[in-house]
N, C-alpha and C. Protein backbone atom coordinates (compact mmCIF):
# COMPACT_ATOMS: atom_id res chain seq x y z
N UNK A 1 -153.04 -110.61 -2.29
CA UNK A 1 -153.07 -111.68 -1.33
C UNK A 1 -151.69 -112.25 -1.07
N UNK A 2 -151.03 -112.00 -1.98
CA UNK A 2 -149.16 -112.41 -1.47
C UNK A 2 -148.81 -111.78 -0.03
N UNK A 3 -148.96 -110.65 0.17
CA UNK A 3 -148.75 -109.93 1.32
C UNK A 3 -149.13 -110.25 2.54
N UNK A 4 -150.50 -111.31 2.33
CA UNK A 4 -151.48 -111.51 3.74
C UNK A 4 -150.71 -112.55 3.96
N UNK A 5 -151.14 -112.42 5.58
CA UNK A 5 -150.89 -113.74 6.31
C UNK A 5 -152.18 -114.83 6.49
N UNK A 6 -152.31 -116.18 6.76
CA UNK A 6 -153.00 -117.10 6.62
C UNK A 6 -154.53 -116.60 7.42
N UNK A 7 -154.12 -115.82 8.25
CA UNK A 7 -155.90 -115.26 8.89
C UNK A 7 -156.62 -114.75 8.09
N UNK A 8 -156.17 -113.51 7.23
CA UNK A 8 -156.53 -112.74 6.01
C UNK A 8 -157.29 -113.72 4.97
N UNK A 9 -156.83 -114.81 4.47
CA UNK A 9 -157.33 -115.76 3.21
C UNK A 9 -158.24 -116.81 4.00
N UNK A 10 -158.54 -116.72 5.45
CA UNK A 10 -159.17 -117.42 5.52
C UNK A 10 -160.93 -116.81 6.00
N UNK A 11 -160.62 -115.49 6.69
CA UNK A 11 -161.65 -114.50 6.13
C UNK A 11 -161.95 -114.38 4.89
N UNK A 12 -161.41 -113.99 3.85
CA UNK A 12 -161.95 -113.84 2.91
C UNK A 12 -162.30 -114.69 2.35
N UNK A 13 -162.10 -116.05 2.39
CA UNK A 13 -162.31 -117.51 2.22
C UNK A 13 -164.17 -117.66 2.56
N UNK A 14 -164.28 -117.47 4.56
CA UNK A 14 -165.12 -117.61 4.88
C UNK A 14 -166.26 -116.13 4.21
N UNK A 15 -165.84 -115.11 4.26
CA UNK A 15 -167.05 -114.20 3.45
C UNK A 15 -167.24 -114.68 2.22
N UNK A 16 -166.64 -115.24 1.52
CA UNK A 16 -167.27 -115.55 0.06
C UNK A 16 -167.80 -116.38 0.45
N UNK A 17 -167.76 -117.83 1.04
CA UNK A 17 -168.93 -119.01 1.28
C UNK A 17 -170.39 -118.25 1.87
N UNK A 18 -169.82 -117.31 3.08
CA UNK A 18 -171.47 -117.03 3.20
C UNK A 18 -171.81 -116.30 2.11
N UNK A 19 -171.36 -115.10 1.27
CA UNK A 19 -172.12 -114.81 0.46
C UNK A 19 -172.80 -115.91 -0.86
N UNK A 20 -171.74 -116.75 -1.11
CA UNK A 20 -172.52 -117.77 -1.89
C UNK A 20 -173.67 -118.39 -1.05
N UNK A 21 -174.04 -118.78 -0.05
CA UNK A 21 -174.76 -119.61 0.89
C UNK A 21 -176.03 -118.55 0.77
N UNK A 22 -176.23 -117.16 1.17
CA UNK A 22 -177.01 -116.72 1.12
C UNK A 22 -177.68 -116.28 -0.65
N UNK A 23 -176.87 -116.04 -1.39
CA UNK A 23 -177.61 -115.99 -2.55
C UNK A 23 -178.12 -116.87 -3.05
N UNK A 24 -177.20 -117.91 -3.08
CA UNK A 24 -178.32 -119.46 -3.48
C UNK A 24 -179.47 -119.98 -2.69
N UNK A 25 -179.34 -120.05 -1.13
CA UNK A 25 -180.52 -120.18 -0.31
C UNK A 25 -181.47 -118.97 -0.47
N UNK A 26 -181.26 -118.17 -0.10
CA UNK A 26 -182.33 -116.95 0.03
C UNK A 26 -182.72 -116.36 -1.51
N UNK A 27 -181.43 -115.80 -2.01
CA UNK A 27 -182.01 -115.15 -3.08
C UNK A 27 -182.71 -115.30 -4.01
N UNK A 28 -182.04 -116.58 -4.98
CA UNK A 28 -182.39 -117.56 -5.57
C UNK A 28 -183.64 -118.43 -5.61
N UNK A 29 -184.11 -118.73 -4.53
CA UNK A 29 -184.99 -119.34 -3.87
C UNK A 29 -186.17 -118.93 -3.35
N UNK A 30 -186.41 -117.36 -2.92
CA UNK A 30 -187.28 -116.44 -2.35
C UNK A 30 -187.92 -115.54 -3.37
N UNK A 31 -186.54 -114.76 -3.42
CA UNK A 31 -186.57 -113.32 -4.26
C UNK A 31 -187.06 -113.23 -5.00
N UNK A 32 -185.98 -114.13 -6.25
CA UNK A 32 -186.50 -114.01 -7.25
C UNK A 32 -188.05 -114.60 -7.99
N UNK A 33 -188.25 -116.01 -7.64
CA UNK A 33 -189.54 -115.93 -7.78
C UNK A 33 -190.64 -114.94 -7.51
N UNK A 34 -190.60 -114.36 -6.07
CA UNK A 34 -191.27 -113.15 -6.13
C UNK A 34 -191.19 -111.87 -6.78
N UNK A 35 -189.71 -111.64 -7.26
CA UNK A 35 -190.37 -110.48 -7.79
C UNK A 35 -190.82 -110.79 -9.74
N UNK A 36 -190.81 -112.23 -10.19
CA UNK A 36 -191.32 -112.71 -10.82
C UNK A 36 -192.94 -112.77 -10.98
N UNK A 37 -193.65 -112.98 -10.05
CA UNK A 37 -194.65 -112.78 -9.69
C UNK A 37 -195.00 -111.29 -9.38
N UNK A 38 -194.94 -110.29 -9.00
CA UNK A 38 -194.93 -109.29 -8.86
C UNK A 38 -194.91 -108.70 -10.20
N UNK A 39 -194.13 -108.63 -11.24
CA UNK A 39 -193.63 -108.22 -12.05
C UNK A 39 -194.60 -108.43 -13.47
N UNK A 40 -194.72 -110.64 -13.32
CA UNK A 40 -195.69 -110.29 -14.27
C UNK A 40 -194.95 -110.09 -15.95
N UNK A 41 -195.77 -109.90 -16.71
CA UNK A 41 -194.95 -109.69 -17.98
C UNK A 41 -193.75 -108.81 -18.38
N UNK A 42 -193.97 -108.06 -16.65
CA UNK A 42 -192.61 -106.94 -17.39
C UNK A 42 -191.37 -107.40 -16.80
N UNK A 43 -191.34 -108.35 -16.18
CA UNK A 43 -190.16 -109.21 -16.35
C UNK A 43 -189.56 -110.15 -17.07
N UNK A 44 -190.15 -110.68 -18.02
CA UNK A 44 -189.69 -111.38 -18.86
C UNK A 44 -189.56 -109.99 -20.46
C-alpha cells in the first residue's frame, strides 16, 4: 500500500466495509441460524 495512490486505499477501504456489512447483516443473521437448524445435532 506505500506504492498506491489515495483512490487505491479508498477502494480497498470501501470493499472491506461492505464485506463486513454483509457478513454481519446477512450471514450472521440468516445463515447461520439456518444451517443450525438444518443441521441439528451434527452441528454442534
Amino acid at each position: 500500500m506505500l506504492a498506491s495512490d489515495l483512490r487505491t486505499i479508498g477502494q480497498v477501504g470501501s470493499t472491506v466495509c461492505i464485506g463486513l456489512l454483509l457478513d454481519t447483516l446477512i450471514v450472521r443473521s440468516f445463515i447461520v441460524p439456518s444451517l443450525v437448524r438444518i443441521y441439528g445435532p451434527w452441528f454442534w
